[in-house]
PDB file of N, CA and C in Angstrom:
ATOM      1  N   UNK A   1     -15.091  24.631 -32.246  1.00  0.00           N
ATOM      2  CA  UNK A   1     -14.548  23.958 -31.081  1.00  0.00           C
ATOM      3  C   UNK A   1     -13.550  24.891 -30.406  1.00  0.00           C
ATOM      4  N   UNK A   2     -13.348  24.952 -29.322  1.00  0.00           N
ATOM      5  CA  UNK A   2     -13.061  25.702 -28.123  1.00  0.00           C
ATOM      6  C   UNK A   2     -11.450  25.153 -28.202  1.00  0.00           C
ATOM      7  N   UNK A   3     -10.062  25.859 -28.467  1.00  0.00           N
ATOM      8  CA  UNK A   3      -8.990  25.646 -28.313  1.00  0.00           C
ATOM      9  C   UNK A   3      -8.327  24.829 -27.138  1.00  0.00           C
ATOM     10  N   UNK A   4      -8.897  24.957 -25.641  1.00  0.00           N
ATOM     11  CA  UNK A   4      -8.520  24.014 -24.724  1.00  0.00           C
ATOM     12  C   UNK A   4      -9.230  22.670 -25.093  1.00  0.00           C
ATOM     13  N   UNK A   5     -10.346  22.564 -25.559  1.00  0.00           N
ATOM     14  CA  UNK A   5     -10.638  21.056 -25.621  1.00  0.00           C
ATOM     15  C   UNK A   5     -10.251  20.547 -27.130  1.00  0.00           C
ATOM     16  N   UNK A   6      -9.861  21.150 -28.000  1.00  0.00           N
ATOM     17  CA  UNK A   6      -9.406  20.662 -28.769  1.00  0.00           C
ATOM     18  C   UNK A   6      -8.075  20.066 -28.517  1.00  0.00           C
ATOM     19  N   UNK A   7      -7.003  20.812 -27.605  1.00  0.00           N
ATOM     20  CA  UNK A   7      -5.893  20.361 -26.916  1.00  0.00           C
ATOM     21  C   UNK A   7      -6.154  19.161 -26.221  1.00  0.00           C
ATOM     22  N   UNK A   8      -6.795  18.707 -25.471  1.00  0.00           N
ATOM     23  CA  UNK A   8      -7.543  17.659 -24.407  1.00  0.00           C
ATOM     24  C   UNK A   8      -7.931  16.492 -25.484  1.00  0.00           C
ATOM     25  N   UNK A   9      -8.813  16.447 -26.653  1.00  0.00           N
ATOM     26  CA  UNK A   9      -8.680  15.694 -27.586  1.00  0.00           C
ATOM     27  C   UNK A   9      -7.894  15.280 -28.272  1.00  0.00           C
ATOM     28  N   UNK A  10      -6.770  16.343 -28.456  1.00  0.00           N
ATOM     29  CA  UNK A  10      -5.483  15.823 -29.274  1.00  0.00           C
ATOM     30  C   UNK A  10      -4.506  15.207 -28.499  1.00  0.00           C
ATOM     31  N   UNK A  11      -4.344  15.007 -27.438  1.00  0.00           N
ATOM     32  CA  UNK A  11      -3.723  14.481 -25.884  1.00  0.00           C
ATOM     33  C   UNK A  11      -4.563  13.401 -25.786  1.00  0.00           C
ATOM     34  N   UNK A  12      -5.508  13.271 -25.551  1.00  0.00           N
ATOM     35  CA  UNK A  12      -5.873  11.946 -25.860  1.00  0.00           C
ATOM     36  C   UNK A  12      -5.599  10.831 -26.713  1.00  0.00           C
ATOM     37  N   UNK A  13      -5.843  11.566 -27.907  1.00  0.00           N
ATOM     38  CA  UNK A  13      -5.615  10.623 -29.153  1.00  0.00           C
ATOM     39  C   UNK A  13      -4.082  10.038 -29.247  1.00  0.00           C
ATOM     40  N   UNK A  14      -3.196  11.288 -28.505  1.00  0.00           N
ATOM     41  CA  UNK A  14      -2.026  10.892 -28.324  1.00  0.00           C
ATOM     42  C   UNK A  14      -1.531  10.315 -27.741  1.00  0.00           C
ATOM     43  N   UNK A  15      -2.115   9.930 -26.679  1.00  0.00           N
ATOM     44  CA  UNK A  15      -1.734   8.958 -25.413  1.00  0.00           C
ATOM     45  C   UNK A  15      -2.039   7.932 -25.984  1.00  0.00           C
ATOM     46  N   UNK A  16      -3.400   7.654 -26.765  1.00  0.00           N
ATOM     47  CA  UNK A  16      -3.595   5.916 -27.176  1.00  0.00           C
ATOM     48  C   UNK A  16      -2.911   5.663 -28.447  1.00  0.00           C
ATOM     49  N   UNK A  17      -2.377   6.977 -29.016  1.00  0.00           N
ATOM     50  CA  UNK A  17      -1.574   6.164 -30.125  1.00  0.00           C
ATOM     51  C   UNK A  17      -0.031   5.806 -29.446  1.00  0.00           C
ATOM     52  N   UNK A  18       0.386   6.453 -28.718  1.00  0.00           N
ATOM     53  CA  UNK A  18       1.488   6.063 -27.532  1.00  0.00           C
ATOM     54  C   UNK A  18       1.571   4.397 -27.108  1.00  0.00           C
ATOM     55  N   UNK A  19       0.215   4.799 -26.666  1.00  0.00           N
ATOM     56  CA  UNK A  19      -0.146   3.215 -25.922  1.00  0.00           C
ATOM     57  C   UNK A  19       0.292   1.669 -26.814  1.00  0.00           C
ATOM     58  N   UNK A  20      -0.573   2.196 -28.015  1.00  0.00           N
ATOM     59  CA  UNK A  20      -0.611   1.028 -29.294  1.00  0.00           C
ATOM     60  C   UNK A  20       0.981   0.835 -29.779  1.00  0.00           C
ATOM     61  N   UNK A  21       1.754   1.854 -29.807  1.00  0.00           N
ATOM     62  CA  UNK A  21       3.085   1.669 -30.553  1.00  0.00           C
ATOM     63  C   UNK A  21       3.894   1.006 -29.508  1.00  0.00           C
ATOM     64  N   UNK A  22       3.871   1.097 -27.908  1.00  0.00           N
ATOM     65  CA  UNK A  22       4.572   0.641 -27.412  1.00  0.00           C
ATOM     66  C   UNK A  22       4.882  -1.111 -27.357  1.00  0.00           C
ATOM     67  N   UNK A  23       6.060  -1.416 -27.012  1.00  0.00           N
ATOM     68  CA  UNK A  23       6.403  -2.767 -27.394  1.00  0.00           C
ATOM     69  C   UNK A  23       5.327  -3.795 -26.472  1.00  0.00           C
ATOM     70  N   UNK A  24       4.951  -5.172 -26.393  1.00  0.00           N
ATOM     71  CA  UNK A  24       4.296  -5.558 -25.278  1.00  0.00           C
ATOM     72  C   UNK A  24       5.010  -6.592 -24.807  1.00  0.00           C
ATOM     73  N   UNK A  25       4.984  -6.670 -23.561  1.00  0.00           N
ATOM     74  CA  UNK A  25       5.932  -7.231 -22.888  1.00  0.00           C
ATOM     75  C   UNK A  25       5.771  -9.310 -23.360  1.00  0.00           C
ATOM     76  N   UNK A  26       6.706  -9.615 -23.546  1.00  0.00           N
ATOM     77  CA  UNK A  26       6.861 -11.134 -23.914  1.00  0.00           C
ATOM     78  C   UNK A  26       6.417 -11.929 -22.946  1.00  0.00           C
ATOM     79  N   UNK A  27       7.003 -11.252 -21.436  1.00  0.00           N
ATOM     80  CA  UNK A  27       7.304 -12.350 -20.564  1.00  0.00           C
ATOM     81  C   UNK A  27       6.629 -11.169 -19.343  1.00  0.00           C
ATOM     82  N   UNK A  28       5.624 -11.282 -18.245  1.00  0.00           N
ATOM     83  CA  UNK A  28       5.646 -10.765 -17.193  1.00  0.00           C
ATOM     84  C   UNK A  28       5.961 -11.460 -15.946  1.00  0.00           C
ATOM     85  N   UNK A  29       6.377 -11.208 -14.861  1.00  0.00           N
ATOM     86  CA  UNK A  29       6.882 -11.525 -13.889  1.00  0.00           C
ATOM     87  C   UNK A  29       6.542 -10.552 -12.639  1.00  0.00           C
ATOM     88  N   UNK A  30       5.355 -11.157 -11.833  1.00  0.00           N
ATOM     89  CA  UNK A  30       4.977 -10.572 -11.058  1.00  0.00           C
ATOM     90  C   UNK A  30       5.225 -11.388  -9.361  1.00  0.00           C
ATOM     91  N   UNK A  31       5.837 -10.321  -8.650  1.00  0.00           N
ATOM     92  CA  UNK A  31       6.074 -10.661  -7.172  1.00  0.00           C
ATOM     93  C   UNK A  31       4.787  -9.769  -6.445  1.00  0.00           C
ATOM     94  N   UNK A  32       4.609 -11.198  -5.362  1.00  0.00           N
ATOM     95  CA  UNK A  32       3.366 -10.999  -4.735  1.00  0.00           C
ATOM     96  C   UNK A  32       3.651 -11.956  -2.969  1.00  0.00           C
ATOM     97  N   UNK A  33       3.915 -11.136  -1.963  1.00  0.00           N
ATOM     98  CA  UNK A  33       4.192 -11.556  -0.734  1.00  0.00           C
ATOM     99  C   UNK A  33       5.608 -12.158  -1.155  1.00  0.00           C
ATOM    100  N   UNK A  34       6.595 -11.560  -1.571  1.00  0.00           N
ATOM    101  CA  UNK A  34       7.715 -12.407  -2.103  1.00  0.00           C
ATOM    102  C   UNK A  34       7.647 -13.666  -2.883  1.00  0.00           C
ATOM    103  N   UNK A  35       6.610 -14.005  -3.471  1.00  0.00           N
ATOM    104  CA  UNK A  35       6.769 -14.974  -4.178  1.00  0.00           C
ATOM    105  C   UNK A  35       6.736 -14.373  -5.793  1.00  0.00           C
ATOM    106  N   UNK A  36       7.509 -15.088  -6.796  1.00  0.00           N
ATOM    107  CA  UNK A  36       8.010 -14.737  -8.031  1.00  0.00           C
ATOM    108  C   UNK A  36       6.528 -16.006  -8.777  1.00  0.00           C
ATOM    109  N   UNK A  37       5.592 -14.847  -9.400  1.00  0.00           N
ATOM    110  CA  UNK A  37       5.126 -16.575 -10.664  1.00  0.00           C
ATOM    111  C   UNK A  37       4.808 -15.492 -12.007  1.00  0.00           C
ATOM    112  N   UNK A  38       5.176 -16.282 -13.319  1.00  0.00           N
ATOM    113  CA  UNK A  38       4.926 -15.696 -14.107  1.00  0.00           C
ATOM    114  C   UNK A  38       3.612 -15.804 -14.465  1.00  0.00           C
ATOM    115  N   UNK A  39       3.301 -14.185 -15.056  1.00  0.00           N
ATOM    116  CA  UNK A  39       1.582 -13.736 -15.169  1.00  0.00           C
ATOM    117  C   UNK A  39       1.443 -13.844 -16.585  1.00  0.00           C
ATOM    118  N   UNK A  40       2.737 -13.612 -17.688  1.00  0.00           N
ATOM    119  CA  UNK A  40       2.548 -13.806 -19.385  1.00  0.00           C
ATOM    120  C   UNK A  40       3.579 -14.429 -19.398  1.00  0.00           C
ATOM    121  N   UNK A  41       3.469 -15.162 -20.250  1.00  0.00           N
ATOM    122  CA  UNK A  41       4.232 -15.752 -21.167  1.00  0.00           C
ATOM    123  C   UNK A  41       5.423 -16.934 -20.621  1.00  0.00           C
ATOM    124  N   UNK A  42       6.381 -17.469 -21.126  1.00  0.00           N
ATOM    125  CA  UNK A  42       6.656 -18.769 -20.275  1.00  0.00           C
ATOM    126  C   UNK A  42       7.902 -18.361 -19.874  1.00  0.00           C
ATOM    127  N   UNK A  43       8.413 -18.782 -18.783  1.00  0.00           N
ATOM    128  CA  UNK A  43       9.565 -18.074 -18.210  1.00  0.00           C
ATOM    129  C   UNK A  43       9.480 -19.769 -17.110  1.00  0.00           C
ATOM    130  N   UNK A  44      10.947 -20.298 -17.250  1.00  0.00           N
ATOM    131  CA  UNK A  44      11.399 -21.384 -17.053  1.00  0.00           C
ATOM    132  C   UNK A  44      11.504 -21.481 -15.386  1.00  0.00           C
ATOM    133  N   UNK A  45      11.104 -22.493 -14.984  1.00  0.00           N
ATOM    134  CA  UNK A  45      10.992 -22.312 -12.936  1.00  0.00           C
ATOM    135  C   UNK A  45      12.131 -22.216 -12.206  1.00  0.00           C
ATOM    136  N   UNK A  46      13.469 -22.694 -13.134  1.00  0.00           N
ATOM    137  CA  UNK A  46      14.625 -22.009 -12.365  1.00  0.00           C
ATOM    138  C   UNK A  46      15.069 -20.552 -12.684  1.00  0.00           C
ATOM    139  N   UNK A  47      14.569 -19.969 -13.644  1.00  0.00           N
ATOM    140  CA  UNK A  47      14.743 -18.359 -13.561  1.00  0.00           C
ATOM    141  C   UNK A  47      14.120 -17.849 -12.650  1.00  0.00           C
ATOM    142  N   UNK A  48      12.230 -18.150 -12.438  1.00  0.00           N
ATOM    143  CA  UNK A  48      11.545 -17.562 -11.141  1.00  0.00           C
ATOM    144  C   UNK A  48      12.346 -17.877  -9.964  1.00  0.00           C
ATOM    145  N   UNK A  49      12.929 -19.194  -9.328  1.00  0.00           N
ATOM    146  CA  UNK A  49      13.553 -19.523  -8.416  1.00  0.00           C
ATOM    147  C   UNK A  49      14.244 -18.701  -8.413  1.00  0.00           C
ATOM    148  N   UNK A  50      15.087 -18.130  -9.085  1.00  0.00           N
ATOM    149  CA  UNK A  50      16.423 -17.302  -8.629  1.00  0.00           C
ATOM    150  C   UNK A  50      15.790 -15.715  -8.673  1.00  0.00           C
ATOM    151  N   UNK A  51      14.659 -15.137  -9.559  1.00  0.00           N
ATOM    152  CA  UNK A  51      14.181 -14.081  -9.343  1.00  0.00           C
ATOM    153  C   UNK A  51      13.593 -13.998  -8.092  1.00  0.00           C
ATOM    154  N   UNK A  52      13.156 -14.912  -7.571  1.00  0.00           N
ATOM    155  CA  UNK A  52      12.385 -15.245  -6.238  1.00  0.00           C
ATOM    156  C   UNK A  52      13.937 -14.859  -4.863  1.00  0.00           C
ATOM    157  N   UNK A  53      14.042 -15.980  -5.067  1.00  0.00           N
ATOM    158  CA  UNK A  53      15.725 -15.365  -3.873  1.00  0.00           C
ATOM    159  C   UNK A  53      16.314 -14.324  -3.923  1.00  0.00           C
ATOM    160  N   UNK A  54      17.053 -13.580  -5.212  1.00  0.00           N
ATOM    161  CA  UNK A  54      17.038 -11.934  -5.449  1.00  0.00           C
ATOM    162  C   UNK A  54      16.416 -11.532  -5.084  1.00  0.00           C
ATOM    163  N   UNK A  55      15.076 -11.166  -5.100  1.00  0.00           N
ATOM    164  CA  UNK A  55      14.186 -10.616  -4.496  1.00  0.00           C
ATOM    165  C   UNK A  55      13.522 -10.535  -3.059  1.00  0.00           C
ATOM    166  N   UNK A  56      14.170 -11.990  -2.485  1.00  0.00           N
ATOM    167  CA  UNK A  56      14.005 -11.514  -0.779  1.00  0.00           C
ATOM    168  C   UNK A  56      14.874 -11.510  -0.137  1.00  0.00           C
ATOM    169  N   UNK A  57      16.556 -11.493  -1.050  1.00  0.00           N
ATOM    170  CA  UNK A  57      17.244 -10.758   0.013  1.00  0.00           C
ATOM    171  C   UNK A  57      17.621  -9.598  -0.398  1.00  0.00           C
ATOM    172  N   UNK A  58      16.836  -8.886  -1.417  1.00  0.00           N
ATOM    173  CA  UNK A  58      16.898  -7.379  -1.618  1.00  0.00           C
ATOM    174  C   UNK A  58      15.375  -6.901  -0.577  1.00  0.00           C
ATOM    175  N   UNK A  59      14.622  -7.831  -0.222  1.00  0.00           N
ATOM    176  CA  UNK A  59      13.198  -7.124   0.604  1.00  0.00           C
ATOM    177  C   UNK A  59      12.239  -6.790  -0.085  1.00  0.00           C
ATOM    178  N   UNK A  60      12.564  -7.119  -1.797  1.00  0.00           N
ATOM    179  CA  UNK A  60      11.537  -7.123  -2.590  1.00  0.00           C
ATOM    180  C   UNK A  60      10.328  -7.919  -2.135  1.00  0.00           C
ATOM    181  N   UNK A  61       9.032  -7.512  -1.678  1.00  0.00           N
ATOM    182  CA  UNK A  61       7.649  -8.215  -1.309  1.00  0.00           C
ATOM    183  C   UNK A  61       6.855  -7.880  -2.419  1.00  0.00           C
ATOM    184  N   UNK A  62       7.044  -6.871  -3.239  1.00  0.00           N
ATOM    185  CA  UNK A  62       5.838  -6.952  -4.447  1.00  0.00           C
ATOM    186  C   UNK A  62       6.155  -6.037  -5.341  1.00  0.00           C
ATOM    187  N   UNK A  63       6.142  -6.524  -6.589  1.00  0.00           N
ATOM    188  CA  UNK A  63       6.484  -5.594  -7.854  1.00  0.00           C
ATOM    189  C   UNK A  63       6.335  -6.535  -9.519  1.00  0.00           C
ATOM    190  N   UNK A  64       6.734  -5.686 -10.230  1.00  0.00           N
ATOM    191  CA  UNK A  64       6.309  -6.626 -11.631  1.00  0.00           C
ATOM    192  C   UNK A  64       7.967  -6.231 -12.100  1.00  0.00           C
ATOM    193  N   UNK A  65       8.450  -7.505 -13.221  1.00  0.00           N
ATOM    194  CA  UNK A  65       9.122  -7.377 -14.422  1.00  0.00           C
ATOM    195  C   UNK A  65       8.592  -7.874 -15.162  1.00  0.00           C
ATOM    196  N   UNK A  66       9.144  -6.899 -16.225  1.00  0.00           N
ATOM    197  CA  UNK A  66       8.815  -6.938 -17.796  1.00  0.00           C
ATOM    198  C   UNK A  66      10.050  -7.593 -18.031  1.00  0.00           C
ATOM    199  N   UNK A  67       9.874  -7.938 -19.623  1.00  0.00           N
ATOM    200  CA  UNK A  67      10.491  -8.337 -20.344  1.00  0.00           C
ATOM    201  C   UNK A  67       9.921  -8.084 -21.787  1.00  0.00           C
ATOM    202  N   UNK A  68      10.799  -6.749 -22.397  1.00  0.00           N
ATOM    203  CA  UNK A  68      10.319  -6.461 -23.428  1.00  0.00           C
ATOM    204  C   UNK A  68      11.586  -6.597 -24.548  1.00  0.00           C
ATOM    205  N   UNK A  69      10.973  -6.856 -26.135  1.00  0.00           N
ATOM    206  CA  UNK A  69      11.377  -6.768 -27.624  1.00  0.00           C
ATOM    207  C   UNK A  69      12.700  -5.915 -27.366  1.00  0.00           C
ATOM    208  N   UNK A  70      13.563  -5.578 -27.542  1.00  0.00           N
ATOM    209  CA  UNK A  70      14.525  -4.611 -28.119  1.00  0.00           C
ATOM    210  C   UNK A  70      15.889  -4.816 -28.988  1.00  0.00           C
ATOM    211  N   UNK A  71      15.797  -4.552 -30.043  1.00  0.00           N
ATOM    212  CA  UNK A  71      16.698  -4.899 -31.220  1.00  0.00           C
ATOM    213  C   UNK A  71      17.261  -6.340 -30.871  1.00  0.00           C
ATOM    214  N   UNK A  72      15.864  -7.167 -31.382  1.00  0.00           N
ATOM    215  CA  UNK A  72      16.514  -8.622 -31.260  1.00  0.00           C
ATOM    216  C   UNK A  72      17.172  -9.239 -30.119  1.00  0.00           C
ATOM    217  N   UNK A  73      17.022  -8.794 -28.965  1.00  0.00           N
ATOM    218  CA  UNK A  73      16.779  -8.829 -28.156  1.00  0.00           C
ATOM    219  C   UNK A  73      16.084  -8.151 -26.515  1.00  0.00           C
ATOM    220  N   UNK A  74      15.701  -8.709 -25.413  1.00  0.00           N
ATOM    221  CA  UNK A  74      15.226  -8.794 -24.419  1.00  0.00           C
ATOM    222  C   UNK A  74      15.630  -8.061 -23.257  1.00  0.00           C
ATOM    223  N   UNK A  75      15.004  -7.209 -22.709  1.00  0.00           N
ATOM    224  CA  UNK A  75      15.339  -6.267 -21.961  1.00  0.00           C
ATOM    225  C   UNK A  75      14.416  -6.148 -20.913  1.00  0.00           C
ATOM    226  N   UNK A  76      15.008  -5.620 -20.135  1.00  0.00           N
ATOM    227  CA  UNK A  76      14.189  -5.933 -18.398  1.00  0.00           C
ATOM    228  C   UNK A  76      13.647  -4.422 -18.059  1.00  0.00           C
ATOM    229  N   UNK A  77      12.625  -4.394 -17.361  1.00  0.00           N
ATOM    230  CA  UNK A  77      12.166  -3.404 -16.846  1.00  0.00           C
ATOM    231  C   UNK A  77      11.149  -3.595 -15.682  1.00  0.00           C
ATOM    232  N   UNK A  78      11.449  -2.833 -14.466  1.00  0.00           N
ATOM    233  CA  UNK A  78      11.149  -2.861 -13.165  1.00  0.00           C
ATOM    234  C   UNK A  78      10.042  -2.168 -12.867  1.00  0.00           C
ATOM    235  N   UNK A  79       9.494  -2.399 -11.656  1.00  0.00           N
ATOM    236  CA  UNK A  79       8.522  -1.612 -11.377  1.00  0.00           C
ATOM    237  C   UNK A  79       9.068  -1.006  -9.855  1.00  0.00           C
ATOM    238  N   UNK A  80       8.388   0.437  -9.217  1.00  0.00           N
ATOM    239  CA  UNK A  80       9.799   1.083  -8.420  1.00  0.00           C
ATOM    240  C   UNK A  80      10.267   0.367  -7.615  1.00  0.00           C
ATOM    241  N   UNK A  81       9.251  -0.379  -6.926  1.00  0.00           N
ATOM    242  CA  UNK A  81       9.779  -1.199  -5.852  1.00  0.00           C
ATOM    243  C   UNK A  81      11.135  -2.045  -5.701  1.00  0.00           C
ATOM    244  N   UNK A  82      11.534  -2.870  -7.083  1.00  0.00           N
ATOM    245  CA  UNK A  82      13.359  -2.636  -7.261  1.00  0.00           C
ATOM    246  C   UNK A  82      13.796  -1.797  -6.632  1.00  0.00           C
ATOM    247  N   UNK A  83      14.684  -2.221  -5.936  1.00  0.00           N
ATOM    248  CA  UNK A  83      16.013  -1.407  -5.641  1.00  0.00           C
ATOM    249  C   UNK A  83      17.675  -1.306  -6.725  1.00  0.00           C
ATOM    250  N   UNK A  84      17.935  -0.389  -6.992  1.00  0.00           N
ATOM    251  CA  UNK A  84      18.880  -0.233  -8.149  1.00  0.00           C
ATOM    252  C   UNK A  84      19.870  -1.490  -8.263  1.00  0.00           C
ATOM    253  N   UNK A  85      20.252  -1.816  -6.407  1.00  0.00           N
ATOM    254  CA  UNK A  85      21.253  -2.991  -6.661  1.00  0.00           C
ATOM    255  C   UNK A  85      20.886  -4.457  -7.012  1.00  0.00           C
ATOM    256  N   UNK A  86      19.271  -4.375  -6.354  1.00  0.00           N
ATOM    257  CA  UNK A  86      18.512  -5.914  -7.254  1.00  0.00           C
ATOM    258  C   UNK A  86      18.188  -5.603  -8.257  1.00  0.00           C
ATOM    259  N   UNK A  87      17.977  -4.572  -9.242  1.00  0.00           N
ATOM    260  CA  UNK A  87      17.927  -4.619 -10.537  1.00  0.00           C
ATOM    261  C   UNK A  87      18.719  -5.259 -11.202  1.00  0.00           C
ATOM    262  N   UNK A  88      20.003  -4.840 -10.802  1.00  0.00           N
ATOM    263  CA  UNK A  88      21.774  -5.334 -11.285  1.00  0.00           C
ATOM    264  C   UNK A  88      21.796  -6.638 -11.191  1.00  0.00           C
ATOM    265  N   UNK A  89      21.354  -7.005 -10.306  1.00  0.00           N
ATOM    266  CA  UNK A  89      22.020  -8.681  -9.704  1.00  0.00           C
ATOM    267  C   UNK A  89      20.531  -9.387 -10.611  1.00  0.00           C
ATOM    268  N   UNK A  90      19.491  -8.799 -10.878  1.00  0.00           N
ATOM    269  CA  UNK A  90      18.857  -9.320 -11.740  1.00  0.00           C
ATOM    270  C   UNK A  90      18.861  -9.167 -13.375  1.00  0.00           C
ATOM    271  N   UNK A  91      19.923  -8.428 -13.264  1.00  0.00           N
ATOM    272  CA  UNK A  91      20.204  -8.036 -14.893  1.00  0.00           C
ATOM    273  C   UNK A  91      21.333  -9.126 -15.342  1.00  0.00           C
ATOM    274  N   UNK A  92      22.175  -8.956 -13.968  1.00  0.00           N
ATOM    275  CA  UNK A  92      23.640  -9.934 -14.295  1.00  0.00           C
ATOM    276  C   UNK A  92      22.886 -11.456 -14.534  1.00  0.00           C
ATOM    277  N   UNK A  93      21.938 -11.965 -13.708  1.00  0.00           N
ATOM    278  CA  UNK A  93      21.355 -13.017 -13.954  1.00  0.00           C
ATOM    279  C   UNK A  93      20.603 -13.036 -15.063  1.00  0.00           C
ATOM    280  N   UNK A  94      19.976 -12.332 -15.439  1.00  0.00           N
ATOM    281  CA  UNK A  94      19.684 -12.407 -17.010  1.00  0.00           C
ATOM    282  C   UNK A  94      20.831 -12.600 -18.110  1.00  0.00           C
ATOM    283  N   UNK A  95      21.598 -11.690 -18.168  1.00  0.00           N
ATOM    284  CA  UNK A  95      22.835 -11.943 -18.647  1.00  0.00           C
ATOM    285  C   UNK A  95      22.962 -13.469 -18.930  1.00  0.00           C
ATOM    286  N   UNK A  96      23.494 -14.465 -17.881  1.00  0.00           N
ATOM    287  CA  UNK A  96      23.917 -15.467 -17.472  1.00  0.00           C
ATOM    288  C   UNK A  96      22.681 -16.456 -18.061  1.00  0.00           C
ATOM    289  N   UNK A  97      21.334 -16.293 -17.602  1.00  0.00           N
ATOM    290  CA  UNK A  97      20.528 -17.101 -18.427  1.00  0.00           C
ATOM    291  C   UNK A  97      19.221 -16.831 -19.200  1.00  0.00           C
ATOM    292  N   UNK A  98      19.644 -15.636 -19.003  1.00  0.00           N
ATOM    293  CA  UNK A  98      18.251 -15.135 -20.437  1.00  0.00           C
ATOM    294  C   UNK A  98      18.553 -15.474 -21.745  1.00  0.00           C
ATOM    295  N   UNK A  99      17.289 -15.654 -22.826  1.00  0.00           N
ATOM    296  CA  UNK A  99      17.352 -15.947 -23.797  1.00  0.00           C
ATOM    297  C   UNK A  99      17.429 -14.485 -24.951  1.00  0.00           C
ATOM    298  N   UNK A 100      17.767 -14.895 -26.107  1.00  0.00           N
ATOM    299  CA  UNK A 100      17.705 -13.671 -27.032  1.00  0.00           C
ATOM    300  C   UNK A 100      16.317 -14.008 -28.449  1.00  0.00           C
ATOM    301  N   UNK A 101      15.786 -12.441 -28.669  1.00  0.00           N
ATOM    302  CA  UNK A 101      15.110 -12.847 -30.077  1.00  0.00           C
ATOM    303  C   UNK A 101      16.356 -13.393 -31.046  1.00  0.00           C
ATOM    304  N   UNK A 102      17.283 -13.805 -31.239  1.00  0.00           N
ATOM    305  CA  UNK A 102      18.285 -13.607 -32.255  1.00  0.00           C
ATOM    306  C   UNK A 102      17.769 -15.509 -32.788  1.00  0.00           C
ATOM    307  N   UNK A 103      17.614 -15.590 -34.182  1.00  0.00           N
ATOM    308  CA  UNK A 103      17.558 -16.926 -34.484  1.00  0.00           C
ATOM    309  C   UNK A 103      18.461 -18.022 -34.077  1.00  0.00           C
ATOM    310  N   UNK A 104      18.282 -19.078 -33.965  1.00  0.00           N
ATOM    311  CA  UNK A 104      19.237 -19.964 -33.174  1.00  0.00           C
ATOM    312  C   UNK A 104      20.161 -20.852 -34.816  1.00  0.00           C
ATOM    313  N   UNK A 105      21.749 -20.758 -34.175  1.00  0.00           N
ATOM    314  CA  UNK A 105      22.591 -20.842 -35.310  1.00  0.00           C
ATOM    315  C   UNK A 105      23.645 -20.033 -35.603  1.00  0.00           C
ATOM    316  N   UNK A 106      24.225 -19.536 -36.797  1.00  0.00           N
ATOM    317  CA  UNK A 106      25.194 -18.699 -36.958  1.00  0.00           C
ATOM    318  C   UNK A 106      24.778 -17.365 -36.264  1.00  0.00           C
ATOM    319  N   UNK A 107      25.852 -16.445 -35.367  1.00  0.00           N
ATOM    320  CA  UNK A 107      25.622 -15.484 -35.236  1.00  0.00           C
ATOM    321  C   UNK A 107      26.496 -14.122 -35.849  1.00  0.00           C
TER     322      UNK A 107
END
């Protein structure tokens, strides 16, 4: 076997083992003509409501959030169309009413 395609095979294999390890998102949240509806998983209609209003008075018209696993808890991730300062004002609102993996009880 020929050293460049052996490179090209091993880049491959590496990308889908990439793929498989990465976390999968809990919760998706996709904007479409400014409207906020969740595409996975259950995400409560006054969080979309308020992701929905963030989002059109930042001019957000279309993009996805994630919501992925991270040390017991939940972490947000944008797609570019966010703008850095509706990220924030959607992070602070997470803050305020997002949930955590953390068991419910003593912390």
């Amino acid at each position: 076997m020929e050293y460049p395609t052996f490179l090209a095979i091993l880049a491959v294999v590496g990308f889908f083992l990439w793929l498989r390890r990465r976390p999968r998102a809990l919760f998706v949240i996709r904007i479409r003509n400014g409207l906020a509806a969740a595409t996975r998983g259950t995400v409560p209609h006054p969080f979309l409501a308020e992701v929905e209003s963030i989002c059109r008075r930042h001019g957000v018209r279309h993009g996805v959030l994630h919501g992925l696993p991270e040390n017991r808890e939940i972490r947000l991730r944008f797609s570019r169309s966010f703008s850095p300062s509706c990220q924030q004002q959607l992070r602070n609102l997470w803050g305020v009413a997002g949930w955590s993996l953390r068991p419910q009880g003593r912390r």
